[in-house]
Protein backbone atom coordinates (compact mmCIF):
# COMPACT_ATOMS: atom_id res chain seq x y z
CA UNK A 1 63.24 13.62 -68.00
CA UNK A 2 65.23 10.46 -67.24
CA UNK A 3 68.62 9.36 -68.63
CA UNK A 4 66.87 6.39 -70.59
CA UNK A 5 64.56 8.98 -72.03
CA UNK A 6 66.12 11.69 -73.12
CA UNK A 7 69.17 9.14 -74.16
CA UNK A 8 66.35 7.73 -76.67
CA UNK A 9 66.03 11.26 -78.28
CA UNK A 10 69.59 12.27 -78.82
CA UNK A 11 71.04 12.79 -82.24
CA UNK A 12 73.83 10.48 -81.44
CA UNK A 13 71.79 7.78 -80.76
CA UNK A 14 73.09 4.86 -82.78
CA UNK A 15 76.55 6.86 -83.63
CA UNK A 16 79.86 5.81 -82.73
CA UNK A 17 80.75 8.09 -79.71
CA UNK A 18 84.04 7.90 -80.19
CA UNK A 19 83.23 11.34 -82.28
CA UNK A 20 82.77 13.19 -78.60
CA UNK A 21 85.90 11.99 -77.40
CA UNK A 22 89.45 13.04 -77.50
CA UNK A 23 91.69 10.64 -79.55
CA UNK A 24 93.89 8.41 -78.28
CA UNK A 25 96.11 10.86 -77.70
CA UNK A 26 93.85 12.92 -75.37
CA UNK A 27 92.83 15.31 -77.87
CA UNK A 28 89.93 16.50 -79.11
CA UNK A 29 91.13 17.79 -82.25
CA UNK A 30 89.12 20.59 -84.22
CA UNK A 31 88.16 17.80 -86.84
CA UNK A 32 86.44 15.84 -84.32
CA UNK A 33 85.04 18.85 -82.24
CA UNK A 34 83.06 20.13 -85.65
CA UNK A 35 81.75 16.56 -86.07
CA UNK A 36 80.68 16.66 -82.76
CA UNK A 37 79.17 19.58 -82.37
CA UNK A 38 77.31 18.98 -85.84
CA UNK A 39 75.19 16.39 -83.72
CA UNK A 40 75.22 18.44 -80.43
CA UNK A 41 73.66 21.51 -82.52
CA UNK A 42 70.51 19.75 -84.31
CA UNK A 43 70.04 17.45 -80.58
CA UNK A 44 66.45 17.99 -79.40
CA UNK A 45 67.69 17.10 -75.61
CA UNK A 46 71.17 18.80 -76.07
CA UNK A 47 70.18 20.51 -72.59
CA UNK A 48 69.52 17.06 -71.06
CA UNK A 49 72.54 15.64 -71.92
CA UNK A 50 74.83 19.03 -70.91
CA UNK A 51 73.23 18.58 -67.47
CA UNK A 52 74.12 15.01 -67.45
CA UNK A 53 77.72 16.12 -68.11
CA UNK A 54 77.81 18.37 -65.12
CA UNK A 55 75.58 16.27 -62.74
CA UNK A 56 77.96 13.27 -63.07
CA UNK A 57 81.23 15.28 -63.01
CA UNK A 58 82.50 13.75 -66.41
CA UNK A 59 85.86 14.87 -67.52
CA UNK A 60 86.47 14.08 -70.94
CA UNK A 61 84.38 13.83 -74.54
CA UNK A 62 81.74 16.74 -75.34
CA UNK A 63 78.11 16.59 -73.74
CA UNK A 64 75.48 18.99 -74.86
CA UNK A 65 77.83 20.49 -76.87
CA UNK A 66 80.29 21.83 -74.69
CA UNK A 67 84.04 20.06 -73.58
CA UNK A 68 85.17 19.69 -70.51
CA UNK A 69 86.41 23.64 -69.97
CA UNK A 70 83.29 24.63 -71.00
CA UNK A 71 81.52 22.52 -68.75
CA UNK A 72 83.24 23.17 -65.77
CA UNK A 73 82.82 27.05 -66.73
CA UNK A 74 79.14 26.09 -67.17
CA UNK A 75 78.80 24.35 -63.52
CA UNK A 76 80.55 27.16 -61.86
CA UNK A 77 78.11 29.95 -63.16
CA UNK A 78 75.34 27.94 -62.46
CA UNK A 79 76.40 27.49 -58.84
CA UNK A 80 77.07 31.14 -58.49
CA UNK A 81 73.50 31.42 -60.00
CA UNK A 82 72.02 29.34 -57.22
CA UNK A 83 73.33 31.72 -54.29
CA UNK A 84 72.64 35.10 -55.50
């Protein structure tokens, strides 16, 4: 599916995103992460947007319902998943 698609479906469509990011601080405080993850848990293309995440190597704010650590944790098994 295509960004524009699957960017039509998402939960958050319409929200402020400012919820997936970290404050202006460069948190992400617990607060915000439930919030968050509220959306990311009921998305029908949560799995679409998590690859987008990893694909384009973004660094901050949640994506298919993991942060940053987890996506980079994510990315890392999947590559070790590709050359087994």
């Amino acid at each position: 599916m295509n960004k524009e698609a699957w960017v039509e479906k998402a939960e958050c469509r319409g929200v402020d995103t400012n919820i997936f990011m970290p404050n202006k601080h460069g948190l992400m405080t617990p607060a915000r992460m439930k919030v968050a993850l509220e959306f990311c848990n009921r998305c029908p293309v949560r799995e679409e947007c998590l690859d987008y995440g990893i694909e384009n190597n973004i660094v901050t704010g949640v994506y298919g319902g993991m942060s940053r650590k987890q996506r980079r944790t994510e990315n890392t098994r999947r590559k070790s998943e590709l050359h087994k």
